[in-house]
Structure formats: structure tokens, C-alpha cells
Protein backbone atom coordinates (compact mmCIF):
# COMPACT_ATOMS: atom_id res chain seq x y z
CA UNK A 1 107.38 -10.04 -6.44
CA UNK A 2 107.25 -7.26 -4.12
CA UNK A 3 106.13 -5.56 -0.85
CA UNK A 4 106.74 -3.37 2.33
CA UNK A 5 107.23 -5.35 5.60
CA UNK A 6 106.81 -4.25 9.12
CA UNK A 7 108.46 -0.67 9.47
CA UNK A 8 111.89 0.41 8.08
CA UNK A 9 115.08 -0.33 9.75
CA UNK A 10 117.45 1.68 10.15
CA UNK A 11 120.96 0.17 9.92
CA UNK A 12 123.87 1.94 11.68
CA UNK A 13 127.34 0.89 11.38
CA UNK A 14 127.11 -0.04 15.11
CA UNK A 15 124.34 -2.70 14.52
CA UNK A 16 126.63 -4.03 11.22
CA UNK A 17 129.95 -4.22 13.42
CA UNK A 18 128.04 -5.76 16.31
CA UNK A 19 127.39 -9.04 14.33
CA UNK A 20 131.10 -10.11 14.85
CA UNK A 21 133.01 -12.45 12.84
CA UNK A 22 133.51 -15.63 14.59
CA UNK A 23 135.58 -18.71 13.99
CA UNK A 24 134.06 -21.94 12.34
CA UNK A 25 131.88 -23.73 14.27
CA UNK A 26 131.95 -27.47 15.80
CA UNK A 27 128.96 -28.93 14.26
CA UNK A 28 127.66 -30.70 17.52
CA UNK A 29 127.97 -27.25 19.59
CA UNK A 30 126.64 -25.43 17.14
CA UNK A 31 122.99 -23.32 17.86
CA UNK A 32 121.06 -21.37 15.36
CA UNK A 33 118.73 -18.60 16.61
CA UNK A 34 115.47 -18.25 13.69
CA UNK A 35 113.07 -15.63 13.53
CA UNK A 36 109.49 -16.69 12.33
CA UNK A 37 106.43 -15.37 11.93
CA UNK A 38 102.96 -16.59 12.14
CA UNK A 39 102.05 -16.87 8.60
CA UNK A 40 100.56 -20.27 7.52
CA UNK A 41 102.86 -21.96 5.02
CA UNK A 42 103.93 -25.91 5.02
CA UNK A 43 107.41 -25.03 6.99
CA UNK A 44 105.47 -24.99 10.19
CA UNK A 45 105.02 -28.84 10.33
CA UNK A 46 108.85 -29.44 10.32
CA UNK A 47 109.38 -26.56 12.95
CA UNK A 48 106.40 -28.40 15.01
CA UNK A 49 108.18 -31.87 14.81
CA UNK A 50 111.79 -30.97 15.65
CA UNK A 51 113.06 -31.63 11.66
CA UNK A 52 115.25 -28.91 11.52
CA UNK A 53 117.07 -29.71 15.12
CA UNK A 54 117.38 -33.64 13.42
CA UNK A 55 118.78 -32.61 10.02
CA UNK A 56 121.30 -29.78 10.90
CA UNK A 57 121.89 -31.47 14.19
CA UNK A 58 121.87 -27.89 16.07
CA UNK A 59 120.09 -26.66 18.84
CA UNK A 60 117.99 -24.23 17.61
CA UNK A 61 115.97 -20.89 19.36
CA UNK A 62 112.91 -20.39 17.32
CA UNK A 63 111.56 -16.78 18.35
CA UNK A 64 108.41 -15.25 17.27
CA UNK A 65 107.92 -11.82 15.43
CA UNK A 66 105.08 -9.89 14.39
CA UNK A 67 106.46 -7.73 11.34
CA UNK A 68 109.68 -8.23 8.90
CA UNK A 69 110.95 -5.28 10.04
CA UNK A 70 111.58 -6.52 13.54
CA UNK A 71 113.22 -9.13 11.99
CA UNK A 72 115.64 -7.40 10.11
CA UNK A 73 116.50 -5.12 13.25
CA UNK A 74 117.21 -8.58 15.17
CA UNK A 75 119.28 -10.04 12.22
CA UNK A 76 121.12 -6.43 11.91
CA UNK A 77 121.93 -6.86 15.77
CA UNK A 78 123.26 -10.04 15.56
CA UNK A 79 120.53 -12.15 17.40
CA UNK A 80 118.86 -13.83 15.09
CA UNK A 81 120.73 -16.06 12.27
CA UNK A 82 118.06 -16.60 9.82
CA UNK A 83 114.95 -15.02 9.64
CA UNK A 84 111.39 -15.27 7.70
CA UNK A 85 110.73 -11.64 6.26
CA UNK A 86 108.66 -10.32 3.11
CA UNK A 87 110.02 -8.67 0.26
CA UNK A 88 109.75 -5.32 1.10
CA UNK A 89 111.24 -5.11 4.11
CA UNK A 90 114.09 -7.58 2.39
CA UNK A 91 114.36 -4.61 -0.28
CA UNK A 92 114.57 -2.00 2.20
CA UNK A 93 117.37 -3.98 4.19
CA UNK A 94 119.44 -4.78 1.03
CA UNK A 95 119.14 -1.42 -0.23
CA UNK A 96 121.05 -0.67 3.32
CA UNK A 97 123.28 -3.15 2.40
CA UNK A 98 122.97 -5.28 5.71
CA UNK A 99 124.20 -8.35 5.17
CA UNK A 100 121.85 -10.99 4.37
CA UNK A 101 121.58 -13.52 1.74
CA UNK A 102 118.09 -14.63 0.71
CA UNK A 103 117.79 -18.35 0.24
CA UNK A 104 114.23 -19.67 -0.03
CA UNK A 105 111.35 -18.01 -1.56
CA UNK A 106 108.48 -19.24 0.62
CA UNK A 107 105.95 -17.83 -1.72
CA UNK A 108 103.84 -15.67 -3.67
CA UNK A 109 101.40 -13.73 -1.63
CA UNK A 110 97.42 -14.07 -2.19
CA UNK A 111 94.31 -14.11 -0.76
CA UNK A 112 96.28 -14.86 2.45
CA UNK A 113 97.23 -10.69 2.99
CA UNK A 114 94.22 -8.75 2.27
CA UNK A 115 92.42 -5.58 2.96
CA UNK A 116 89.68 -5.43 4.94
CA UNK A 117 87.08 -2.75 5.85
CA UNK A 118 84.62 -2.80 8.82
CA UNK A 119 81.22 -3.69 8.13
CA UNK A 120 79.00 -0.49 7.70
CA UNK A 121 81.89 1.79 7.01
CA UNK A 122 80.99 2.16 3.52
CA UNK A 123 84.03 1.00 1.82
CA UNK A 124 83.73 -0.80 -0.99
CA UNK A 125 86.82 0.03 -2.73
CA UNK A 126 90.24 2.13 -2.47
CA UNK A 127 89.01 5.25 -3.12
CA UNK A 128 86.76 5.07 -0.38
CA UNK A 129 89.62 4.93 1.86
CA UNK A 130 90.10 9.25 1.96
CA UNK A 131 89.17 10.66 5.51
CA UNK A 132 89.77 7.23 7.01
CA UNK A 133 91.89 5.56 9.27
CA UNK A 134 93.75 2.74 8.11
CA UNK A 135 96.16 0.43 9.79
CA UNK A 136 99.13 -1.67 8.17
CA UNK A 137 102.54 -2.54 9.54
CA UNK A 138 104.84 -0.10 7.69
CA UNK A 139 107.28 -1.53 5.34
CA UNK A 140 105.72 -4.95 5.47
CA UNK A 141 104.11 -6.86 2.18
CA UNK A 142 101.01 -5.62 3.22
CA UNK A 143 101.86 -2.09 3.39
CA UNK A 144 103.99 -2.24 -0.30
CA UNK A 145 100.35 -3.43 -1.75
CA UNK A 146 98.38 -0.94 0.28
CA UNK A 147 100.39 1.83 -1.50
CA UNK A 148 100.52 0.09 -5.17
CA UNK A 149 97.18 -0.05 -4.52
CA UNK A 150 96.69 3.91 -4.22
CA UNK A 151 98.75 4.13 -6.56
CA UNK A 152 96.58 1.58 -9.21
CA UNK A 153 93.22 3.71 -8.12
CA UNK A 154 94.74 7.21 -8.36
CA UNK A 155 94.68 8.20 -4.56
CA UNK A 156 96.53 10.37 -2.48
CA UNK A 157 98.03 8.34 0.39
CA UNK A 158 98.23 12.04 2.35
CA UNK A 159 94.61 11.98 2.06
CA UNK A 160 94.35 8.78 4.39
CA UNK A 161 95.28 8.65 8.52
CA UNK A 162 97.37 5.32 7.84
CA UNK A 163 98.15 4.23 11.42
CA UNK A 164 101.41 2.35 11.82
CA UNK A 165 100.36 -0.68 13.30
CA UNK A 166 101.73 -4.57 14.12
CA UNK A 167 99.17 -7.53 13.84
CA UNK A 168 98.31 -8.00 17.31
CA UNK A 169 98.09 -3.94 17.52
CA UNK A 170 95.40 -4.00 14.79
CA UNK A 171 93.47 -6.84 15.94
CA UNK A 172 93.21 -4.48 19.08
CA UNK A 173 92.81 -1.70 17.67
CA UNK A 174 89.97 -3.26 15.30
CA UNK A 175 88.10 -4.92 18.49
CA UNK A 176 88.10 -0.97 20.45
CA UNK A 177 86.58 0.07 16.60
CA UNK A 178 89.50 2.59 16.82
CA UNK A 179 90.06 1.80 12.68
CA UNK A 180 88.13 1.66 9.85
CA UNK A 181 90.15 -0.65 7.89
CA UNK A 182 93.29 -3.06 7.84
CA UNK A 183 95.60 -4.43 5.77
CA UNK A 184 97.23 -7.50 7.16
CA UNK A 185 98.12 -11.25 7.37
CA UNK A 186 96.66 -13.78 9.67
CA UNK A 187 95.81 -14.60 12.31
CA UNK A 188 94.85 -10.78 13.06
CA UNK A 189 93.35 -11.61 9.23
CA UNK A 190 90.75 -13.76 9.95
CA UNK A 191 89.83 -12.18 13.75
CA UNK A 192 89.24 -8.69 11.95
CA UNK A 193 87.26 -10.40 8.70
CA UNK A 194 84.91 -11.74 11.53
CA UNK A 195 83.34 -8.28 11.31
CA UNK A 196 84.57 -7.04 8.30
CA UNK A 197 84.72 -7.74 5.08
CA UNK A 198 87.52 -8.04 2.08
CA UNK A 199 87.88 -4.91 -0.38
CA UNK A 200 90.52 -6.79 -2.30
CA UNK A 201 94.05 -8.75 -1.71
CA UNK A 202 97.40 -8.96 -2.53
CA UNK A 203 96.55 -11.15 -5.90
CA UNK A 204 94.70 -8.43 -6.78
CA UNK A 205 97.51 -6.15 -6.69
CA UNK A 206 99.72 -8.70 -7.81
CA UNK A 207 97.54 -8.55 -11.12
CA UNK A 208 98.06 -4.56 -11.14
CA UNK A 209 101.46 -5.44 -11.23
CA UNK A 210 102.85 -5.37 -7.83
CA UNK A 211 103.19 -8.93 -6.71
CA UNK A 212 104.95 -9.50 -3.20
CA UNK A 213 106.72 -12.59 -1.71
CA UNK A 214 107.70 -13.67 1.56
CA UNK A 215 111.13 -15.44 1.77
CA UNK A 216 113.75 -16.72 4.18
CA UNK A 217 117.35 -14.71 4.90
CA UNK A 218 120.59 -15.61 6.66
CA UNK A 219 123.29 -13.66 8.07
CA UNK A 220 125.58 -14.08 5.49
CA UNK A 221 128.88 -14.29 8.25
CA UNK A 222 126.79 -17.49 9.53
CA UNK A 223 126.06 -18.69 6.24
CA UNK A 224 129.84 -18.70 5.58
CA UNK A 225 130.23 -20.45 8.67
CA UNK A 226 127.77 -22.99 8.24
CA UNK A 227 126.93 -23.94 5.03
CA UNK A 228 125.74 -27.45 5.76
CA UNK A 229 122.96 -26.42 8.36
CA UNK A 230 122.36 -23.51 5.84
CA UNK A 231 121.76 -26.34 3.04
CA UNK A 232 120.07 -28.39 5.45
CA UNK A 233 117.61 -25.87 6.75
CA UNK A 234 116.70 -25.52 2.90
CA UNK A 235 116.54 -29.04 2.43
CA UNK A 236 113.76 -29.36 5.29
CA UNK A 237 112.01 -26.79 4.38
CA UNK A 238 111.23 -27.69 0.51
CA UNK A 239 110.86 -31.32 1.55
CA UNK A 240 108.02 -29.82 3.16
CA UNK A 241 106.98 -27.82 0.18
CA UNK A 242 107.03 -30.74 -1.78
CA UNK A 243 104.87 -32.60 0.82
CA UNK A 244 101.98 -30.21 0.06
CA UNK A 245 102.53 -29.53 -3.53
CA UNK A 246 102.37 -33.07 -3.91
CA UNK A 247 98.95 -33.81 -2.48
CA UNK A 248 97.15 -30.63 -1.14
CA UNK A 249 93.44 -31.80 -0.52
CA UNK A 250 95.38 -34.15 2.35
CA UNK A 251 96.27 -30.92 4.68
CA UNK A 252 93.15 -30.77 5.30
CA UNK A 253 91.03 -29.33 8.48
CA UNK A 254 91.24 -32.46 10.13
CA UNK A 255 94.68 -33.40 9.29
CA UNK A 256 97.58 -33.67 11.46
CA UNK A 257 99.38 -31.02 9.08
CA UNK A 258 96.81 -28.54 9.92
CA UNK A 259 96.67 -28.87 13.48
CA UNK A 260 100.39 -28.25 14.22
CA UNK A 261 100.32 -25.12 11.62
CA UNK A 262 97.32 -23.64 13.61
CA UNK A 263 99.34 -24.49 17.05
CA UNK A 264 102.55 -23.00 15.83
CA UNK A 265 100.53 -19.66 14.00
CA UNK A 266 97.76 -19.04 16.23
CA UNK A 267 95.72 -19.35 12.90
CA UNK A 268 91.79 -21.01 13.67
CA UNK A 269 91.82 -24.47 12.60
CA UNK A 270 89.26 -24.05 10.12
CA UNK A 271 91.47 -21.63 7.80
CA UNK A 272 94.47 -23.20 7.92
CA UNK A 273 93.59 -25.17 4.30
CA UNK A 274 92.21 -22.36 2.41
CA UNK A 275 95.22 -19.74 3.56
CA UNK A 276 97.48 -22.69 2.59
CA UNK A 277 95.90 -21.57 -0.82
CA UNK A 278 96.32 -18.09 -0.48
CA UNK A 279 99.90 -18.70 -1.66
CA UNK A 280 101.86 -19.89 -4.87
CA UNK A 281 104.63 -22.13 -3.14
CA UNK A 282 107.81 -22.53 -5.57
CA UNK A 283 109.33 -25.92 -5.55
CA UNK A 284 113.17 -26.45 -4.84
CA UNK A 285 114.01 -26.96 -8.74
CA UNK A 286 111.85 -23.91 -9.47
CA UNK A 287 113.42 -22.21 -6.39
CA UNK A 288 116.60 -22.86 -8.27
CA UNK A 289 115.58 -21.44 -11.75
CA UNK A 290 115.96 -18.11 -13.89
CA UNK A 291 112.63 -17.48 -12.41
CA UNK A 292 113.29 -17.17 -8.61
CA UNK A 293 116.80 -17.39 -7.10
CA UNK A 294 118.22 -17.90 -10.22
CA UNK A 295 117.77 -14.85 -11.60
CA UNK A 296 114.18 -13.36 -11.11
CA UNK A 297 114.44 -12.60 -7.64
CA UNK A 298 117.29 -10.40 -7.89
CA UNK A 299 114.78 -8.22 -10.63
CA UNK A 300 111.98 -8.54 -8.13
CA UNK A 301 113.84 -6.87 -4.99
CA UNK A 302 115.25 -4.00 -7.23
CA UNK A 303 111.84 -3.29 -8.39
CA UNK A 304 110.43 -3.44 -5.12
CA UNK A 305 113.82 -0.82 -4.00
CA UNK A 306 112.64 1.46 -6.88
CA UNK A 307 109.16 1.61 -5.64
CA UNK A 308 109.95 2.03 -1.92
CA UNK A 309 112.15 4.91 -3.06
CA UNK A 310 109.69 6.12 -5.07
CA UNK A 311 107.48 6.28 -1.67
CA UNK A 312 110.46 8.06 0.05
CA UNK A 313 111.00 4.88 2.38
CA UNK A 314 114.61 4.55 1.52
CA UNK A 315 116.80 6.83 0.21
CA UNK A 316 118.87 5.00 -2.55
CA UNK A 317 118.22 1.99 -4.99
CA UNK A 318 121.95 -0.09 -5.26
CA UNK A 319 123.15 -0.82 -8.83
CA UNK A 320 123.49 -4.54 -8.45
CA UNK A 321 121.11 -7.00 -5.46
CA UNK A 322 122.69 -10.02 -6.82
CA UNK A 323 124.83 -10.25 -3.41
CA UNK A 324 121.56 -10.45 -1.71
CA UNK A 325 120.33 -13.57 -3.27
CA UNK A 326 121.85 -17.12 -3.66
CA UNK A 327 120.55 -20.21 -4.98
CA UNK A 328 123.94 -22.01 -3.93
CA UNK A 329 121.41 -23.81 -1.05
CA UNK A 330 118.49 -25.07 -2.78
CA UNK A 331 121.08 -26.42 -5.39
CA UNK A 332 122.90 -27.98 -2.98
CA UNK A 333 119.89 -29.32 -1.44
CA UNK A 334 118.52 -30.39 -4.90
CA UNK A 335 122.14 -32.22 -5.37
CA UNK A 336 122.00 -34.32 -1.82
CA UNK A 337 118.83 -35.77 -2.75
């Protein structure tokens, strides 16, 4: 898959040496700092019921970000061990070689990142976009597909005022009517498609061949560290997976599933189930396979490098990202079944 995530980072060697080596650590002391974001996907019920603090037996600092991007700059710092980001800003970072191992592909994006003009504004499609001002978080998944987009319908990206925006900046900027259009994620999604309406979405482009994915990354000196809570994390999080692959009609609006994803996102109720479809969510022995960590993701963040470069948002593509994914942890996690 591919994408652009929430504004290039820009890794010094100061921010790499800062995340300092540290000795192993004693399993009942240990804490785990994760960055999150509030996109609706089945992990949220485990983070709303305390799963991950009972299975890796850690205390654990869940902190909120609005863009990939800001989580790569906290995982680059040091502060944040593992961190939810979406494939572009995962290409961007690996092409900077930070080092981060990806370890669970939460999903192929849909209908839940789309972009969305104001009603009136006379936008039906792309190309209607030149002269107009257009926000996206730079180098997120939403901003990746805004560009393949352009790029699908044969417009000039210079020809567009593309604002550089965060979620809770658009849905701000949308409510002053300082943009015309958007392309983002929920919940600034569905407060800006109140008054607005969808020109297309990220399956869309996915079909045009550009598909994104969102995934999870850990520091890889705390994955050495801690491979159990690494494994465990992963085990909790496609037990979940399975949960709603299993019977998907049951999250619905009134379920208890629903109602802790819309506390934990911010996300209104009433969306929760069809955003839940918005997504393609891999299971662990698929997570495994040639097609994801196996193999396929590896081929889906070089593409991604090659088109960010092509965009001018990094400045190399590395011969090999195979460092930059493991499946080691969903096998594992498959294996203590």
C-alpha cells in the first residue's frame, strides 16, 4: 500500500543518538510509552479495557497524536516506544533510516480517508481543485493519495494553494470556511462531510494504483529489549482483529465495541460501524504471509519511497527496506496461541 502521513521529519543524528541504548529490562518495572491516533480500527477496545497493561504486564503511557509525522518525530526523540503511523510517513522515516521496525499492518485504507469539498464550491472532481485551497496533513496517507490523485487526473499540484494542515486544524479551518476542500481521516472526517460532500477516497485511489496502509512501529533498541511485550502487544492487538473479522454485524452502533472506539477516537457513535468498513483488516496468519510482513510490505514502502521522491519529499530511495519490517511478532504471536 502506500501514502504520505502528517508532515516530513527530519531526522538529525542528534534525535538518533538521543534514543540511548539501555540495559534489559525487569519485566515488572518495565513501562512502554505508545503513540496513537484517533482512527477507528478494532485495537481501540483492548486499549479501552486495559488488555495491553494485562498481557505485557507493563505500565503503559498511551499519548494521543494528530498526524504520523508527529509520531515519527516522538519515536526519533526517544519518547515514544511504539507508535501507530501510515505508510507514508513510515516510508519517509525508513528512507531516513530511523530506526523502526514495522510489526502490524492495521489495514488497508478506504472509504475511511476521503476527500471532501464544501457544498456549493463546485467541485465535483480533481480537476476542479486549480485556484483552490486545499488542506491535508503533509506526508500523511491522506496527502500520498491527494497527490496520486493529481497525478491519476493530470493536474498540476502548483496550480492548487494546498494548506498544510493537522485534523483538528482543518476541522477549524473548515468551520471559519477558510478552505474549500479537505483530505483527511476522522473524526475531522465526518464533522467536515456534515457540510460537504465526498469527491472520492482512498479506495478510489487505491484502484488507480496507489493503495495506502496504516501500521504499527517500534523502536527497534526497545524491541531488542523487549521482545515478549513486543509479541504480546501483537498478540492483543490481532486477537482483536480477529474479534471483528469474525463477526462484524455485532460491533454494531449499539454495541459495547462501538462505544469505547467512539470514547477513545472522538469518532460520533453513529459512524463508528461503517468506518470500521472503510478498512481491509489483515488477520495475524495473513499479517504473517508473502503478502504483508512477509514479503509484500517491504515492496509496498519502497514504492511508496519512490513516489515521495518522485514528489521531492525525500531525497533518496534505500536499496533494501527489509530492516524496516519484521514478521518475527505476529509469528511469534501466531506460535503462543
Amino acid at each position: 500500500m502506500s501514502t504520505i502521513s502528517r508532515r516530513i521529519v527530519l531526522l538529525s543524528s542528534a534525535a538518533l543518538a538521543g534514543a540511548a541504548f539501555l540495559g534489559p529490562a525487569d519485566a515488572q518495572d518495565l513501562k512502554i510509552t505508545i503513540g496513537y491516533q484517533t482512527v477507528v480500527e478494532p485495537s481501540k477496545v483492548p486499549q479501552a479495557d486495559g488488555a495491553y497493561e494485562s498481557a505485557t504486564k507493563a505500565a503503559i503511557d498511551w499519548r494521543k497524536f494528530d498526524s504520523g509525522a508527529d509520531v515519527i518525530a516522538a519515536i526519533a526523540s526517544g519518547s515514544v516506544d511504539i507508535g501507530y503511523v501510515g505508510s507514508s510517513p513510515l516510508a519517509a522515516a525508513a528512507s531516513r533510516e530511523l530506526p523502526i521496525q514495522t510489526i502490524f499492518i492495521v489495514g488497508l485504507i478506504g472509504e475511511s480517508e476521503a476527500l471532501v469539498a464544501r457544498n456549493g464550491a463546485g467541485i465535483e472532481k480533481a480537476a476542479d481543485l486549480a485556484g483552490r485551497k486545499v488542506a491535508v496533513p503533509f506526508v500523511s496517507t491522506t496527502h500520498y493519495s491527494l497527490l496520486a490523485a493529481l497525478k491519476h487526473e493530470g493536474v498540476d499540484p502548483k496550480s492548487i494553494d494546498i494548506l498544510n494542515l493537522r485534523p483538528p486544524e482543518i476541522a477549524a479551518a473548515w468551520a471559519r470556511g477558510d478552505i474549500d476542500a479537505a483530505y483527511v481521516w476522522d473524526p475531522a472526517l465526518g464533522q467536515i462531510k456534515t457540510s460537504g460532500k465526498v469527491v472520492l477516497d482512498s479506495s478510489q485511489v487505491a484502484a488507480w494504483g496507489a493503495p495506502t496502509f496504516d501500521a504499527w512501529i517500534v523502536r527497534t533498541d526497545f524491541a531488542e529489549r523487549n521482545p515478549e511485550a513486543v509479541r504480546d502487544f501483537v498478540k492483543v492487538t490481532g486477537a482483536a482483529y480477529a474479534e471483528f473479522l469474525a463477526k462484524p454485524d455485532a460491533w454494531s452502533v449499539t454495541s459495547p465495541q462501538a462505544a469505547k472506539i467512539a470514547t477513545i477516537t472522538g469518532a460520533k457513535l453513529e459512524d463508528v460501524p461503517q468506518l470500521l468498513r472503510g478498512y481491509v483488516f489483515p488477520t495475524l496468519e495473513e499479517q504473517a504471509s508473502d503478502k504483508f510482513l512477509g514479503g509484500g510490505t517491504v515492496k509496498a514502502v519502497e514504492a511508496t519511497s519512490a513516489f515521495l521522491k518522485g514528489q521531492g519529499k525525500i531525497d533518496a530511495v534505500l536499496p533494501d527496506y527489509s530492516e524496516y519490517v519484521s514478521s518475527k511478532y505476529v509469528s511469534e504471536a501466531l506460535a503462543s496461541n
